[in-house]
C-alpha atoms as a PDB file:
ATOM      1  CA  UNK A   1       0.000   0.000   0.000  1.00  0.00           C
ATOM      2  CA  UNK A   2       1.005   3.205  -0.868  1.00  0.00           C
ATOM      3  CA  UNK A   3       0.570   6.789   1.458  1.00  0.00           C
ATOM      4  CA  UNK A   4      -2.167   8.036  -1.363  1.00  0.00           C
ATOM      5  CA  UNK A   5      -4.099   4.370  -0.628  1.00  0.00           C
ATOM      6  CA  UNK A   6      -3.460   4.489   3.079  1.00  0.00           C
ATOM      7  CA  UNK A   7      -4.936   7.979   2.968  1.00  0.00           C
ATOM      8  CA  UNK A   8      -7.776   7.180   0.701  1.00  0.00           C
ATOM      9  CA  UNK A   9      -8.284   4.572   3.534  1.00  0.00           C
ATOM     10  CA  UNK A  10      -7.993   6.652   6.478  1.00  0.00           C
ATOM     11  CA  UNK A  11     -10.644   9.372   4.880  1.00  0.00           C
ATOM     12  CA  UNK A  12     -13.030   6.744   4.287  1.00  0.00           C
ATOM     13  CA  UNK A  13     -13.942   6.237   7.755  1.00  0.00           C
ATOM     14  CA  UNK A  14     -17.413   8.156   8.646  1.00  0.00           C
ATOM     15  CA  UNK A  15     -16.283  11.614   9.514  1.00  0.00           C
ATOM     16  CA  UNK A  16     -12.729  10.944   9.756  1.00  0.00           C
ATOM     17  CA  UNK A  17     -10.979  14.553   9.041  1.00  0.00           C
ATOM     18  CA  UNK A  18      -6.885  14.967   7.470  1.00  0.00           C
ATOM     19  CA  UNK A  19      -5.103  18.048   9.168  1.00  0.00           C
ATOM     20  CA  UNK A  20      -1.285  18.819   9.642  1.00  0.00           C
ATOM     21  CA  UNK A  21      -1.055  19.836  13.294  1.00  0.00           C
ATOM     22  CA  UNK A  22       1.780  18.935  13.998  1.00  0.00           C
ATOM     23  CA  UNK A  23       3.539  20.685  10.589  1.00  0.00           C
ATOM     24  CA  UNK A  24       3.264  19.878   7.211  1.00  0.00           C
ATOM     25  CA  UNK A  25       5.564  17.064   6.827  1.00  0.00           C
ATOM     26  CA  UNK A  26       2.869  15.148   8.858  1.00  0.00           C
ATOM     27  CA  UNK A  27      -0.731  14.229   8.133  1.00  0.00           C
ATOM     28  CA  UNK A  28      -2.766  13.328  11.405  1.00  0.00           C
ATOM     29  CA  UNK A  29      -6.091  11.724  11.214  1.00  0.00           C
ATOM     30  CA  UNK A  30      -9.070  12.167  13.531  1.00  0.00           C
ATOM     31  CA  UNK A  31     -12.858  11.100  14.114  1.00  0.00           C
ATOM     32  CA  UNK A  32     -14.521  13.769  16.810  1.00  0.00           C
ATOM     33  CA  UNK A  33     -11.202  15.072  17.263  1.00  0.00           C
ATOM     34  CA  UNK A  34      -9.206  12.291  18.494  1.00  0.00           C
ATOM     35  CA  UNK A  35      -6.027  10.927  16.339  1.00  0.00           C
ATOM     36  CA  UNK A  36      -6.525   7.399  15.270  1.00  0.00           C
ATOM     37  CA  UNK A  37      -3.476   7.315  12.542  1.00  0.00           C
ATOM     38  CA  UNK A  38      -0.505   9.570  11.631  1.00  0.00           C
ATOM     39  CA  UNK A  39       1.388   9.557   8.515  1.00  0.00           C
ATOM     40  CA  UNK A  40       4.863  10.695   8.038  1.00  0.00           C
ATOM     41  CA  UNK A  41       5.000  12.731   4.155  1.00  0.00           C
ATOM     42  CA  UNK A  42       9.170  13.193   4.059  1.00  0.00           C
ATOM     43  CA  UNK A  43      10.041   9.142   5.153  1.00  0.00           C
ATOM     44  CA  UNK A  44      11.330   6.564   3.046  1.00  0.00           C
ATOM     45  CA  UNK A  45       9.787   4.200   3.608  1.00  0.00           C
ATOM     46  CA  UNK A  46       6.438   5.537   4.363  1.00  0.00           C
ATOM     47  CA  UNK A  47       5.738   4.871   7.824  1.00  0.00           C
ATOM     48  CA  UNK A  48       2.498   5.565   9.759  1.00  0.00           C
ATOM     49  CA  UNK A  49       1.159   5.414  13.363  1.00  0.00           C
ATOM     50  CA  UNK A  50      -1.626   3.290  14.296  1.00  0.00           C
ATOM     51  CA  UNK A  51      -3.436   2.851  17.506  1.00  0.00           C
ATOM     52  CA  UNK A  52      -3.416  -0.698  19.025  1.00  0.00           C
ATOM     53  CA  UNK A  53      -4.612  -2.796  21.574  1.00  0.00           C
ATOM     54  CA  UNK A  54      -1.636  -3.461  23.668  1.00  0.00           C
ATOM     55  CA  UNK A  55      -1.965  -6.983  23.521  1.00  0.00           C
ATOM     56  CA  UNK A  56      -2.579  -7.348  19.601  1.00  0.00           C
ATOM     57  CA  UNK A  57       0.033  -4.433  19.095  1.00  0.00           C
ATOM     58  CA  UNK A  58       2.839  -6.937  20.822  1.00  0.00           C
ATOM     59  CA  UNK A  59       1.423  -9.954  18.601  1.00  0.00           C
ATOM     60  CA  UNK A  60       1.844  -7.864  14.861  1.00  0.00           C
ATOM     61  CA  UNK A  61       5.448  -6.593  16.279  1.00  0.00           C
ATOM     62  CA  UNK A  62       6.089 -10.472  16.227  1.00  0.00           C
ATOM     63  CA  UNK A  63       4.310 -11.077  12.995  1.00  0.00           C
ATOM     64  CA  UNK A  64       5.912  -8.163  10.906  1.00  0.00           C
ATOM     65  CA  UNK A  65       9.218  -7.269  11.405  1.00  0.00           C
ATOM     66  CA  UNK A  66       7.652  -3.834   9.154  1.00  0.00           C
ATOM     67  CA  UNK A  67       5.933  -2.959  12.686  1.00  0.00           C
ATOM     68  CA  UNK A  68       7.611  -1.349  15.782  1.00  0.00           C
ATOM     69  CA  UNK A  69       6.342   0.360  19.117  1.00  0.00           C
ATOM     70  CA  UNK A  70       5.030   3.578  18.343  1.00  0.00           C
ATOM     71  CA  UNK A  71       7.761   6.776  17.815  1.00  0.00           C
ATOM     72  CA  UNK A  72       6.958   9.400  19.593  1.00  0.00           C
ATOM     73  CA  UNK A  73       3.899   8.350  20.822  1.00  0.00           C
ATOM     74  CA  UNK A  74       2.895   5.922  24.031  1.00  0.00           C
ATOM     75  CA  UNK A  75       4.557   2.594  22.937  1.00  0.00           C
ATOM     76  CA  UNK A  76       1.804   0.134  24.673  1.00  0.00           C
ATOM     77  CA  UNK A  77      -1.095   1.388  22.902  1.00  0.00           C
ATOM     78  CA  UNK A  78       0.476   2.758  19.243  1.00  0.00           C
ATOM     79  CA  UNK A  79       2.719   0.929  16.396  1.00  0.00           C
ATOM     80  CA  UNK A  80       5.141   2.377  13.667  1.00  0.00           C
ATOM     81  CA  UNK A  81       4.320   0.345  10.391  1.00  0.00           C
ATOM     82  CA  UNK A  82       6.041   0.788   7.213  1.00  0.00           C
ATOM     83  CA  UNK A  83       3.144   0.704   5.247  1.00  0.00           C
ATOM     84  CA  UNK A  84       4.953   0.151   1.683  1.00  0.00           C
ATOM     85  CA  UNK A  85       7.508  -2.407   3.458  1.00  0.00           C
ATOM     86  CA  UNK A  86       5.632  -5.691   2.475  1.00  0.00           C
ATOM     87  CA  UNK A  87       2.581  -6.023   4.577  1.00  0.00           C
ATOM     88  CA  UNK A  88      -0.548  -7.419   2.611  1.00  0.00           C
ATOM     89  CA  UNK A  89      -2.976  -4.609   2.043  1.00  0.00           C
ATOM     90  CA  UNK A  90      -5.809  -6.238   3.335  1.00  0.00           C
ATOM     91  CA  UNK A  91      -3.426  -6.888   6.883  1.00  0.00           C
ATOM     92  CA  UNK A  92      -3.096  -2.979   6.756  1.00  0.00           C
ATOM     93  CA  UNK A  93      -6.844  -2.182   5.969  1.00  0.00           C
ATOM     94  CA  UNK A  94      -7.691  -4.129   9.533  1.00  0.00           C
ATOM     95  CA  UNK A  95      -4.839  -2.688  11.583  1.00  0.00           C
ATOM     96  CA  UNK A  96      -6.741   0.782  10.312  1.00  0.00           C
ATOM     97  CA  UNK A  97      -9.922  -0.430  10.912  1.00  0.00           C
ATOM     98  CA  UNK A  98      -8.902  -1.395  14.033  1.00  0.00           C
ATOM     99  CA  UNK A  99      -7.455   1.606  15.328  1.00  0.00           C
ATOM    100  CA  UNK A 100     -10.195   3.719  13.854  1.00  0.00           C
ATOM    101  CA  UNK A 101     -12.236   1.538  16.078  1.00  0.00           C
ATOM    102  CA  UNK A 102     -10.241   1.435  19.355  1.00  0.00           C
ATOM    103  CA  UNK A 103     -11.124   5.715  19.396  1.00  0.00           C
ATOM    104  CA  UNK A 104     -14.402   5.137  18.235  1.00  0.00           C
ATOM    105  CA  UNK A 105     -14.966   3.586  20.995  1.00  0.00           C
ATOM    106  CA  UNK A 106     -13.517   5.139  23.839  1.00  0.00           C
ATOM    107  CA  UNK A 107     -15.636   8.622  22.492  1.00  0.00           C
ATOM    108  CA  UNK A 108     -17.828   9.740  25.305  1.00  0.00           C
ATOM    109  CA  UNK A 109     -21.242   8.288  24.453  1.00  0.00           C
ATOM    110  CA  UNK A 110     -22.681  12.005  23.555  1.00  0.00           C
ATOM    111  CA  UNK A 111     -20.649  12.184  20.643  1.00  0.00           C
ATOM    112  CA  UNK A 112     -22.407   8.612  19.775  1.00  0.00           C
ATOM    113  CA  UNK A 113     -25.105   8.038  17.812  1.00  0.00           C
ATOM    114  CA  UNK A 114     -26.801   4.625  16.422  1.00  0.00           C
ATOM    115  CA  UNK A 115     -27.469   4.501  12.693  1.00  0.00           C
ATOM    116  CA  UNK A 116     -30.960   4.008  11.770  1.00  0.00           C
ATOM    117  CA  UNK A 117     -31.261  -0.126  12.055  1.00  0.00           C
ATOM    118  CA  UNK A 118     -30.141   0.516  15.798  1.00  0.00           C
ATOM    119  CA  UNK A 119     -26.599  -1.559  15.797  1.00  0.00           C
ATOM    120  CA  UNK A 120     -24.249  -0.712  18.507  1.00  0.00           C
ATOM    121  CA  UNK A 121     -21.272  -1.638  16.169  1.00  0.00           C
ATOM    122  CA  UNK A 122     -18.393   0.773  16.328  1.00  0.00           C
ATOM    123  CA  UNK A 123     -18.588  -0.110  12.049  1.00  0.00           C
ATOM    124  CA  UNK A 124     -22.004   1.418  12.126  1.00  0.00           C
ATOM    125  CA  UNK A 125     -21.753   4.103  14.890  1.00  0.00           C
ATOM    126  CA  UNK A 126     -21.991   7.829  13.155  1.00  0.00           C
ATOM    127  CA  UNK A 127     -20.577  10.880  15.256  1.00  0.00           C
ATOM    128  CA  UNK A 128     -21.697  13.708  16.015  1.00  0.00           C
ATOM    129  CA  UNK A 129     -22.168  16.819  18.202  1.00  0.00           C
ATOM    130  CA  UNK A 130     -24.726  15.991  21.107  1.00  0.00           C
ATOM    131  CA  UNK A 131     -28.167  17.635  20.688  1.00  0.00           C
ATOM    132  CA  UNK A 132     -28.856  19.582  24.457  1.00  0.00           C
ATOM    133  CA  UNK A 133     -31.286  18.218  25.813  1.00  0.00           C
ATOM    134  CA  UNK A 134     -34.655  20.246  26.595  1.00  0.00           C
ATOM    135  CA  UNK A 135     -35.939  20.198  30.142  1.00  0.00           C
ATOM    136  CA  UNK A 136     -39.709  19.357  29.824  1.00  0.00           C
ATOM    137  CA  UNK A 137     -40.840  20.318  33.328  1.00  0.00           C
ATOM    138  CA  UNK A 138     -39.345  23.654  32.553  1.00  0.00           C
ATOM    139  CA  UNK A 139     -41.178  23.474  29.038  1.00  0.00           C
ATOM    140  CA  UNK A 140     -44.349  22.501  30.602  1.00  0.00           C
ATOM    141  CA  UNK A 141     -44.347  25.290  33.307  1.00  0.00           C
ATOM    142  CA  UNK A 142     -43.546  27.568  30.460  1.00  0.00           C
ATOM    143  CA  UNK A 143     -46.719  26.114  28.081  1.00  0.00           C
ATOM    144  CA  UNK A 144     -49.054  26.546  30.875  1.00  0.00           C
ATOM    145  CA  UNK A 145     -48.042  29.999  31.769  1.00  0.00           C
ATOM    146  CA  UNK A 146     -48.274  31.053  28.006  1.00  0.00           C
ATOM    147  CA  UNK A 147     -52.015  29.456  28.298  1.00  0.00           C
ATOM    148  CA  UNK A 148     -52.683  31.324  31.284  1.00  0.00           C
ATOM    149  CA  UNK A 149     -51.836  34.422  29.433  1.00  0.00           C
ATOM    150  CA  UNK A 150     -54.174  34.208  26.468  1.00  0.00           C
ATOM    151  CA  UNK A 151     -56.888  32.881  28.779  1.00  0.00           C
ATOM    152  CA  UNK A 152     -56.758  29.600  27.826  1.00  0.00           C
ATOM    153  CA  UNK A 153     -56.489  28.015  31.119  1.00  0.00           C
ATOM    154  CA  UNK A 154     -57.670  29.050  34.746  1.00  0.00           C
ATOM    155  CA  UNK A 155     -54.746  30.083  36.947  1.00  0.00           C
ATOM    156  CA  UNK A 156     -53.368  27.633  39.163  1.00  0.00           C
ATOM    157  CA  UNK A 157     -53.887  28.062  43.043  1.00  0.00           C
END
């Protein structure tokens, strides 16, 4: 895989954003504002950073020699992969997927909502900014009042 595929792949996640934060030698990518990948633009090879569960990031370090404890960033729960080193694509596809997940996931739940058929699946879950939420006593008092007003409704004693 190549940095434009692994891109293409990163922006394909539900409202996954591209910015350079961090300069423009580096392209970070976030869902709700959390970084689930990094990409390094001036390496050779291309390397990226992908978040990991601690114990499957130790298992792909064994697999791939291609994958290494995360630079610069906590080592337990992010991996360095050279992305155009030899890993299959469909190997680097799921270690996207999964870090897209892993943030997904830890999102506080207001930023979560369920797609239409109701699934719970971090796959299916769409984010977004929480709606505030009305308080319908106060909306209540407020109807009544607005009734009293135009004579609608006796007073309350």
């Amino acid at each position: 895989m190549d940095l434009a595929k692994f891109r293409e792949c990163c922006l394909s996640k539900p409202r996954a954003t591209e910015g350079t934060p961090f300069g423009p030698d580096v392209l970070v990518f976030k869902v709700s504002g959390k970084i689930f990948a990094l990409a390094s633009l001036d390496e050779v090879p291309a390397r990226a950073n992908l978040k990991c569960d601690p114990d499957l990031a130790l298992e792909l370090r064994d697999r791939y020699e291609q994958v290494t404890p995360g630079y610069h960033m906590n080592k337990k729960h992010w991996n360095t992969v050279e992305i155009e080193s030899g890993i299959p694509d469909v190997e680097l596809r799921k270690m996207i997927d999964h870090s897209y997940e892993l943030v997904v996931t830890s999102l506080p739940k207001s930023k979560l909502v369920r797609n239409k058929g109701g699934s719970a699946s971090p796959k299916t879950m769409l984010i977004k900014a929480a709606k505030p939420r009305k308080n319908s006593n106060a909306l209540r008092r407020m109807e009544r009042a607005g009734a009293e007003r135009h004579g609608r409704v006796s007073p309350r004693r």
